[in-house]
N, C-alpha and C. Protein backbone atom coordinates (compact mmCIF):
# COMPACT_ATOMS: atom_id res chain seq x y z
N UNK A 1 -52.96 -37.32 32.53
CA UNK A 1 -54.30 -36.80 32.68
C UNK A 1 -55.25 -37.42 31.65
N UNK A 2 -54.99 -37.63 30.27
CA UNK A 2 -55.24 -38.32 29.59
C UNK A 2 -56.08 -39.94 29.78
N UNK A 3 -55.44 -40.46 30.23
CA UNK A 3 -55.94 -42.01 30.80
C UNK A 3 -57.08 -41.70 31.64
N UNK A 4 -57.03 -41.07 32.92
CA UNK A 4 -57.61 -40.57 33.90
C UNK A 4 -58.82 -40.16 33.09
N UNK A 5 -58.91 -39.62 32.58
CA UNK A 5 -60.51 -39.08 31.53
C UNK A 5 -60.75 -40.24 30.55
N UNK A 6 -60.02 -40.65 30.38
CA UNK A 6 -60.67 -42.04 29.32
C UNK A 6 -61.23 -42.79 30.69
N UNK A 7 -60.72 -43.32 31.39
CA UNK A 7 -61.14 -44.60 32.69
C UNK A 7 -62.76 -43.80 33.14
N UNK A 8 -62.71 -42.69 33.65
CA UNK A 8 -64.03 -42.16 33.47
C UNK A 8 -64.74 -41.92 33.42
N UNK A 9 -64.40 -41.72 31.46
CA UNK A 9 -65.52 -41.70 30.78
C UNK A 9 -66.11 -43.34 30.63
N UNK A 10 -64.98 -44.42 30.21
CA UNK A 10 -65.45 -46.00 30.28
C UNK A 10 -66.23 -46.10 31.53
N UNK A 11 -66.17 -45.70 32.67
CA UNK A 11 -66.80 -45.70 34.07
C UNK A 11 -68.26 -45.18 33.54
N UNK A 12 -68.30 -44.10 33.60
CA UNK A 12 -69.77 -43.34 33.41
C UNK A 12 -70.39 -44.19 32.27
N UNK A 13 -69.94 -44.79 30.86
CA UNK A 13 -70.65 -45.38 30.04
C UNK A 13 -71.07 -46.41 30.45
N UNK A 14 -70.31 -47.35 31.56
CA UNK A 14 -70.68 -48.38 31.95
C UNK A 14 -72.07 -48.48 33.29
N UNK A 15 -71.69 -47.36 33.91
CA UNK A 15 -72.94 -47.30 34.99
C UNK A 15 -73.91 -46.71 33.84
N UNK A 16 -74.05 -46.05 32.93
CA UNK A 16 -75.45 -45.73 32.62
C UNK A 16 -75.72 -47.17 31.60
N UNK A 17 -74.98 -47.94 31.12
CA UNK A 17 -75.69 -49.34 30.15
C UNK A 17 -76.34 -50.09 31.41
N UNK A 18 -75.67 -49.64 32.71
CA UNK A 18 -76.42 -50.51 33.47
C UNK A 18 -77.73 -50.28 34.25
N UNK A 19 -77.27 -48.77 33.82
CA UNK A 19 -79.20 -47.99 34.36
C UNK A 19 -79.69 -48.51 33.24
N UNK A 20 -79.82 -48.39 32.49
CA UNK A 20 -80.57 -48.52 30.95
C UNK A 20 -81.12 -49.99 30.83
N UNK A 21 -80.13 -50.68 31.32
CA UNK A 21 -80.68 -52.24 31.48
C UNK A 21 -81.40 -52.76 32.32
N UNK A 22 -81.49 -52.18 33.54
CA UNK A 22 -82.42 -52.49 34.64
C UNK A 22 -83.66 -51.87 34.52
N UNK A 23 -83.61 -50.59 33.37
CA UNK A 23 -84.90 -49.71 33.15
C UNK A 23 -85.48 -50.15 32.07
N UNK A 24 -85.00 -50.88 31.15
CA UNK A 24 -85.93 -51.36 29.60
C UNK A 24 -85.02 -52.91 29.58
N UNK A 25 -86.09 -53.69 28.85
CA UNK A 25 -85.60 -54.73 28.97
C UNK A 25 -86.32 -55.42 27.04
N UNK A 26 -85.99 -56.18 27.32
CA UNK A 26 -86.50 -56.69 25.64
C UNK A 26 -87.21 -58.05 25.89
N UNK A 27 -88.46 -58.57 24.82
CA UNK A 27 -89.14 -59.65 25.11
C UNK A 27 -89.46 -59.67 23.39
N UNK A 28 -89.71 -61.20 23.41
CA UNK A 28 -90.04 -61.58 21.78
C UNK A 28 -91.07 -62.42 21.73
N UNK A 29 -92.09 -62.07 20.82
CA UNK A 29 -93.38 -62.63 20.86
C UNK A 29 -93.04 -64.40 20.22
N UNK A 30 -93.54 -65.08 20.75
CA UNK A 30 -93.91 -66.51 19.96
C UNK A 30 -94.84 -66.76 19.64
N UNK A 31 -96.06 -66.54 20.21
CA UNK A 31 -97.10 -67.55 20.14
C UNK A 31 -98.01 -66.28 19.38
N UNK A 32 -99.49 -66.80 18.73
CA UNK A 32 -100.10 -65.91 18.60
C UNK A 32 -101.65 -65.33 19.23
N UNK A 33 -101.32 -65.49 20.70
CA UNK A 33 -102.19 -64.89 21.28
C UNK A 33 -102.89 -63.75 21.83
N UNK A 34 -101.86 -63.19 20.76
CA UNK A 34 -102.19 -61.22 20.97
C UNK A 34 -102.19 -60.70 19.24
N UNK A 35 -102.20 -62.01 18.42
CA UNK A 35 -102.96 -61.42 17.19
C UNK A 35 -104.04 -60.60 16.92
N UNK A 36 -104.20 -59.78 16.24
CA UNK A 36 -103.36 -58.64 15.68
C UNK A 36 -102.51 -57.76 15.80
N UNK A 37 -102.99 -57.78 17.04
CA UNK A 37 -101.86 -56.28 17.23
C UNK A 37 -100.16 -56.93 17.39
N UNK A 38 -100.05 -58.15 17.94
CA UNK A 38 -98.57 -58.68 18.11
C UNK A 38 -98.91 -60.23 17.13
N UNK A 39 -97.60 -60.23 16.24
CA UNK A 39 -97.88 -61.33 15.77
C UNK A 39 -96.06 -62.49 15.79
N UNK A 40 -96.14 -63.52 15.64
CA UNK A 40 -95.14 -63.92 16.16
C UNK A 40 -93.53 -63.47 15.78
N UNK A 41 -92.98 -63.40 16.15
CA UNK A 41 -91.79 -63.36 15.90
C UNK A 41 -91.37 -61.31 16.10
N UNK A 42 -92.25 -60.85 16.06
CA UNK A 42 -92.15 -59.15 16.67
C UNK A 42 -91.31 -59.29 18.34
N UNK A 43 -90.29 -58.52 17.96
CA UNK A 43 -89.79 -57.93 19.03
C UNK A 43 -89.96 -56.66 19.84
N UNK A 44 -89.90 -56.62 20.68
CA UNK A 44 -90.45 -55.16 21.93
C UNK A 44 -89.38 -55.08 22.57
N UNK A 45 -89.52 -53.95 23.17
CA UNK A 45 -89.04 -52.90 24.14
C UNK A 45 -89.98 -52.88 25.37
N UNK A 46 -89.44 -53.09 26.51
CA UNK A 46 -90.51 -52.78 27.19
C UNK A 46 -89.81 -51.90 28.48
N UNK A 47 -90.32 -51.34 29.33
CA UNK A 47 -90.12 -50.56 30.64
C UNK A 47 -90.46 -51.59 31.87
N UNK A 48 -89.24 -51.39 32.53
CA UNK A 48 -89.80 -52.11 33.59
C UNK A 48 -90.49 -51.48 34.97
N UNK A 49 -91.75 -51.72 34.99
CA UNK A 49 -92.55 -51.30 36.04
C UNK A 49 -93.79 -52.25 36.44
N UNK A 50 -93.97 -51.63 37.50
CA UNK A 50 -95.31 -53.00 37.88
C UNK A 50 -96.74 -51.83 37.78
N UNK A 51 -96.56 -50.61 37.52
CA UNK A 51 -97.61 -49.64 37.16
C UNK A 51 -98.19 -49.88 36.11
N UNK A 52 -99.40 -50.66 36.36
CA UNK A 52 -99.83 -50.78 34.79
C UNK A 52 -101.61 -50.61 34.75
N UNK A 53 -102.34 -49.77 33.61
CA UNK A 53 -103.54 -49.96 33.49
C UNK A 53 -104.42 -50.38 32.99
N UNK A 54 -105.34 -50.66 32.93
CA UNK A 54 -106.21 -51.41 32.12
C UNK A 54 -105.77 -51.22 30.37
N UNK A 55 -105.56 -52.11 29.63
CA UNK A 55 -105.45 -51.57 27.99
C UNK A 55 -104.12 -51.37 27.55
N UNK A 56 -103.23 -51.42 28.98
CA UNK A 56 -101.62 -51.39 28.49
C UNK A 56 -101.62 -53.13 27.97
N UNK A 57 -100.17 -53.31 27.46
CA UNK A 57 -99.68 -54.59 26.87
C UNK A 57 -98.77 -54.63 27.86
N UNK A 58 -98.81 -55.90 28.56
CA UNK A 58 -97.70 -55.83 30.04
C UNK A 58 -96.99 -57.40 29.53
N UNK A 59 -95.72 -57.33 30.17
CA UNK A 59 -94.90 -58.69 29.93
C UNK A 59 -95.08 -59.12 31.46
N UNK A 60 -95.38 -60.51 31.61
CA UNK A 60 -95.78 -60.60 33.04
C UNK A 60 -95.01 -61.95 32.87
N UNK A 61 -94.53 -62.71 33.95
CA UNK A 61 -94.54 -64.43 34.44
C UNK A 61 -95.19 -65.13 34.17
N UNK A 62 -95.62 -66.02 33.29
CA UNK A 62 -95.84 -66.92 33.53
C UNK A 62 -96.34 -67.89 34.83
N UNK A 63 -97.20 -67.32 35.87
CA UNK A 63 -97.90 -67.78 37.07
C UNK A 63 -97.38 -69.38 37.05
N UNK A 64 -97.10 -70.26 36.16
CA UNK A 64 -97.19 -71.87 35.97
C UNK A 64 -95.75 -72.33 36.34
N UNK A 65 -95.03 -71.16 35.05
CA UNK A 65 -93.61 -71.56 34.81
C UNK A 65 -93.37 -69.91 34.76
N UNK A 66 -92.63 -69.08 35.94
CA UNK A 66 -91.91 -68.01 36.13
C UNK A 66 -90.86 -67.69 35.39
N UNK A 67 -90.47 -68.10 34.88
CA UNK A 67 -89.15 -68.21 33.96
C UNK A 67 -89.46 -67.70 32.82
N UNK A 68 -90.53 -68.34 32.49
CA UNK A 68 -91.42 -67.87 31.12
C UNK A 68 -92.22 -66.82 30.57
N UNK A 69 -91.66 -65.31 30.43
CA UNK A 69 -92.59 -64.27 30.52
C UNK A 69 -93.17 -64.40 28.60
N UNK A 70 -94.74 -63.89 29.59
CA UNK A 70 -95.88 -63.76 28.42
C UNK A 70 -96.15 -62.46 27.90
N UNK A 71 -96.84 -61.97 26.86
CA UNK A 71 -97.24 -60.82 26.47
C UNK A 71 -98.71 -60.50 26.21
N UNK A 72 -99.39 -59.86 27.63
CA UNK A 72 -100.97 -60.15 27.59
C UNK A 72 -101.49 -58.82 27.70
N UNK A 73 -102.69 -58.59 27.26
CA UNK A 73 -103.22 -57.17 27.62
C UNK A 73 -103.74 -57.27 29.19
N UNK A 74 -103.78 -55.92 29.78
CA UNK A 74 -104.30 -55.50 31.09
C UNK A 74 -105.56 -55.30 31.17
N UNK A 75 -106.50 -56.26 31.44
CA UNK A 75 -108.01 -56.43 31.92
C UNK A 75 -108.03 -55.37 33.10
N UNK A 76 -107.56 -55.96 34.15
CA UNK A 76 -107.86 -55.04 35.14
C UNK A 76 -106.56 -55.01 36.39
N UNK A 77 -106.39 -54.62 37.42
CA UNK A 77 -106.26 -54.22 37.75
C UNK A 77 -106.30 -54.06 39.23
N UNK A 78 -105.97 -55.13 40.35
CA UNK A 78 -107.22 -55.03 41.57
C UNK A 78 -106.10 -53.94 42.65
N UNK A 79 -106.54 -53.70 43.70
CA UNK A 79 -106.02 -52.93 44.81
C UNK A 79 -104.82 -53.10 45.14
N UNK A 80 -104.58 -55.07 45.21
CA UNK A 80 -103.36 -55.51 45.67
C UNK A 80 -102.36 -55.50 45.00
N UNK A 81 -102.74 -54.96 43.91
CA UNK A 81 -101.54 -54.68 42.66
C UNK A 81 -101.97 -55.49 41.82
N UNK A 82 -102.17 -56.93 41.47
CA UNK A 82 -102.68 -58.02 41.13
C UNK A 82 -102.86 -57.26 40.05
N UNK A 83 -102.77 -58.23 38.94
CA UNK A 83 -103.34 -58.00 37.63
C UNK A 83 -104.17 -58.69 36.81
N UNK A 84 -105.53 -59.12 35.90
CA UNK A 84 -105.84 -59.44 35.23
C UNK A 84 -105.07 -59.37 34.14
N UNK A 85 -105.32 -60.31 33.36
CA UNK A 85 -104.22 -59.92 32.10
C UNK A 85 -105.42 -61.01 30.83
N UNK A 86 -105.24 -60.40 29.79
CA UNK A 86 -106.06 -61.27 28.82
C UNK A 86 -105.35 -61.11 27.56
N UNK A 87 -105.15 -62.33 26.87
CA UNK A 87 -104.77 -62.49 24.94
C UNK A 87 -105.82 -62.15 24.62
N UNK A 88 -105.19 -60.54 22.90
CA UNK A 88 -106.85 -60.44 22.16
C UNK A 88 -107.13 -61.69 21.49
N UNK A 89 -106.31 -62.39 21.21
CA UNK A 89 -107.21 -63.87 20.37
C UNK A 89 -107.71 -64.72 21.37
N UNK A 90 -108.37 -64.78 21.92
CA UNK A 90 -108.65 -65.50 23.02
C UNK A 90 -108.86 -66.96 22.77
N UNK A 91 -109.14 -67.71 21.45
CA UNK A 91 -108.71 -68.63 21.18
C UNK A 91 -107.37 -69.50 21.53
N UNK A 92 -106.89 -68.44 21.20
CA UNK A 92 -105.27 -69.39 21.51
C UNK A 92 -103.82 -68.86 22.45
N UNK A 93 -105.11 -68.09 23.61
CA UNK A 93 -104.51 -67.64 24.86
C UNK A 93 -104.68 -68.36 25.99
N UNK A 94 -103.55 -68.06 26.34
CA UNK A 94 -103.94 -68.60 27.83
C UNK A 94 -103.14 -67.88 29.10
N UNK A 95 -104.10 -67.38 29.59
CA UNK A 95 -104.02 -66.11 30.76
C UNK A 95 -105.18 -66.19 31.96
N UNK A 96 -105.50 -65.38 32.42
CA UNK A 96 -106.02 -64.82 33.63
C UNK A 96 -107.19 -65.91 33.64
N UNK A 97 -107.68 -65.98 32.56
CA UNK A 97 -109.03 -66.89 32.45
C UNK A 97 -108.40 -68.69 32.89
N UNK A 98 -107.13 -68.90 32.90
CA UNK A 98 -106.45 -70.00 33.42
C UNK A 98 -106.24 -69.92 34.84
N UNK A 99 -105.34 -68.86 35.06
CA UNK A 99 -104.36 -68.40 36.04
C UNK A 99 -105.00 -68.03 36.92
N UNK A 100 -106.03 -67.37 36.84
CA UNK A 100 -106.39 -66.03 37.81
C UNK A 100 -105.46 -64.79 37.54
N UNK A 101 -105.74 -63.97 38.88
CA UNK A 101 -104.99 -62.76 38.35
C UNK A 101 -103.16 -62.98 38.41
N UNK A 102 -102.38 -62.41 38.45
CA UNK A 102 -100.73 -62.30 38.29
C UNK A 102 -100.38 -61.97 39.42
N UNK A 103 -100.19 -62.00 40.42
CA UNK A 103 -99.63 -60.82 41.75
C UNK A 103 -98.61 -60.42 41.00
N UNK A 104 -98.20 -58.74 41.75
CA UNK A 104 -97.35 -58.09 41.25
C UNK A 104 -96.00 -58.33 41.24
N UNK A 105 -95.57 -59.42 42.10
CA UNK A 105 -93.98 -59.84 41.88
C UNK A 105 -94.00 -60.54 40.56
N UNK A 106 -94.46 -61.05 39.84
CA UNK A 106 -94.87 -61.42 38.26
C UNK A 106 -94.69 -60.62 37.07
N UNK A 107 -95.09 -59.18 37.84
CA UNK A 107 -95.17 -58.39 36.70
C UNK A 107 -94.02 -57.70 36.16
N UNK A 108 -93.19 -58.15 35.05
CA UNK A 108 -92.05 -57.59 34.54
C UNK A 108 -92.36 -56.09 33.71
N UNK A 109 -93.38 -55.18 33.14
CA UNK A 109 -93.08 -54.37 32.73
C UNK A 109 -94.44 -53.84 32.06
N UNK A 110 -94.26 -52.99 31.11
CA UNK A 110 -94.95 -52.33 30.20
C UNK A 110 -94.12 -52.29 28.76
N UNK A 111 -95.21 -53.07 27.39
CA UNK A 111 -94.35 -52.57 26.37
C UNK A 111 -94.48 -51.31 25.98
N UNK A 112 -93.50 -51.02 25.81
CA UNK A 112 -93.31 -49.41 24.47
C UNK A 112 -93.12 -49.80 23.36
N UNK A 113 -92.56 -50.54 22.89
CA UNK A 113 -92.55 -50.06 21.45
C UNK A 113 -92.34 -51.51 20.09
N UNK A 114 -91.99 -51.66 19.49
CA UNK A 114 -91.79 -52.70 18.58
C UNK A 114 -90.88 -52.27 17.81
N UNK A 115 -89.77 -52.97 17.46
CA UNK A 115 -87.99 -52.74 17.37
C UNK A 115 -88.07 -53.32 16.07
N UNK A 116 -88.71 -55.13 15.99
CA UNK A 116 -88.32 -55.57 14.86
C UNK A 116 -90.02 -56.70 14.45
N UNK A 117 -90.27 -56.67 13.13
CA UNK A 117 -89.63 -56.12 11.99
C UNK A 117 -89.55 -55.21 11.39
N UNK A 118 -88.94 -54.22 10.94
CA UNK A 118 -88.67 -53.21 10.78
C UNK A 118 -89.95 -52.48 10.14
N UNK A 119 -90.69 -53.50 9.44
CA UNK A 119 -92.09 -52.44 8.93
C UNK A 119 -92.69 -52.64 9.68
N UNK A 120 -92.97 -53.17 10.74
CA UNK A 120 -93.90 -52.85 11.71
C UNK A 120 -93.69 -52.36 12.56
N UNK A 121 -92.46 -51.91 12.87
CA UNK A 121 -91.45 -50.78 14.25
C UNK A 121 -92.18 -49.37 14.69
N UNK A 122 -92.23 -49.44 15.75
CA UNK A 122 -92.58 -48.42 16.14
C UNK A 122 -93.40 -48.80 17.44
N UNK A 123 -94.26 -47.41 18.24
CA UNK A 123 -94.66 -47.14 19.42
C UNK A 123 -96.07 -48.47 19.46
N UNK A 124 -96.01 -49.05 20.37
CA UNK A 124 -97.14 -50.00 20.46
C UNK A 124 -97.93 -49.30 21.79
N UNK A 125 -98.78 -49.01 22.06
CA UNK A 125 -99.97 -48.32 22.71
C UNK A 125 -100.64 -49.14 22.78
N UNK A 126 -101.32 -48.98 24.39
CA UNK A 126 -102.44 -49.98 24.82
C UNK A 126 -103.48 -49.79 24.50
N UNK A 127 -104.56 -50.29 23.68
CA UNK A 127 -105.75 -50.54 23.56
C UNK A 127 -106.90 -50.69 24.23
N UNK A 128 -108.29 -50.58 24.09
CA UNK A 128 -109.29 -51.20 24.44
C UNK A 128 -108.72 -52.57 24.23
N UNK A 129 -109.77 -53.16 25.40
CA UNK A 129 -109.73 -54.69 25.19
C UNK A 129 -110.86 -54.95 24.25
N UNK A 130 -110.71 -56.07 23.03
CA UNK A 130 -111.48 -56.31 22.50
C UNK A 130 -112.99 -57.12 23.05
N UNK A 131 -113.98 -57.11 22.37
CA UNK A 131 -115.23 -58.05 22.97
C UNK A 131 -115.25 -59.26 22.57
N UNK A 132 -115.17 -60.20 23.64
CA UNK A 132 -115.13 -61.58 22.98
C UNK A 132 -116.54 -62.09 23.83
């Protein structure tokens, strides 16, 4: 009976790492086109959903190169799901003002939170977009 409750419990731990993984996913900043609020080398947490609103921080595709997800704020927003997406440094972004908007098969998520480095850890919340 013993074994039988260990196999399981290894069972149940293994289907929920795999809910957990399909529901949050992790992304790492490089570049610095969301200076201040993200600066390079900060790691996130993010949720995966394509629900996103204006002022969230969304990890989206790369429209150019898909492979390549970016970390841009949410401008807007259109009907078709589509997203605007904009870097607050707008200097040394490159988003929506390139791309156009994202369609929603692009859109990998919403961040929550910031993991590492440890003094800067914690809940990251979407913003106003700044005025450029």
């Amino acid at each position: 009976m013993g074994w039988r409750r260990i196999r399981v419990g290894l069972a149940c731990a293994a289907a929920l790492a795999w809910l957990v993984a399909r529901r949050f996913g992790r992304v790492a900043v490089t570049g610095s086109s969301m200076a201040p609020a993200l600066l390079p080398g900060d790691r996130l947490l993010l949720v995966r959903t394509r629900r996103l609103r204006p002022g969230d921080l969304a990890v989206v595709r790369d429209p150019r190169q898909p492979r390549r997800p970016v970390v841009k704020r949410v401008a807007a927003v259109g009907a078709d799901g589509a997203v605007d997406v904009r870097g607050d440094n707008a200097a040394a972004s490159t988003d929506s003002r390139t791309w156009g908007p994202v369609p929603p098969d692009l859109v990998v998520g919403r961040v929550r939170s910031r993991y590492f480095p440890p003094a800067r850890s914690g809940r990251v919340a979407g913003e106003a977009l700044p005025r450029s």
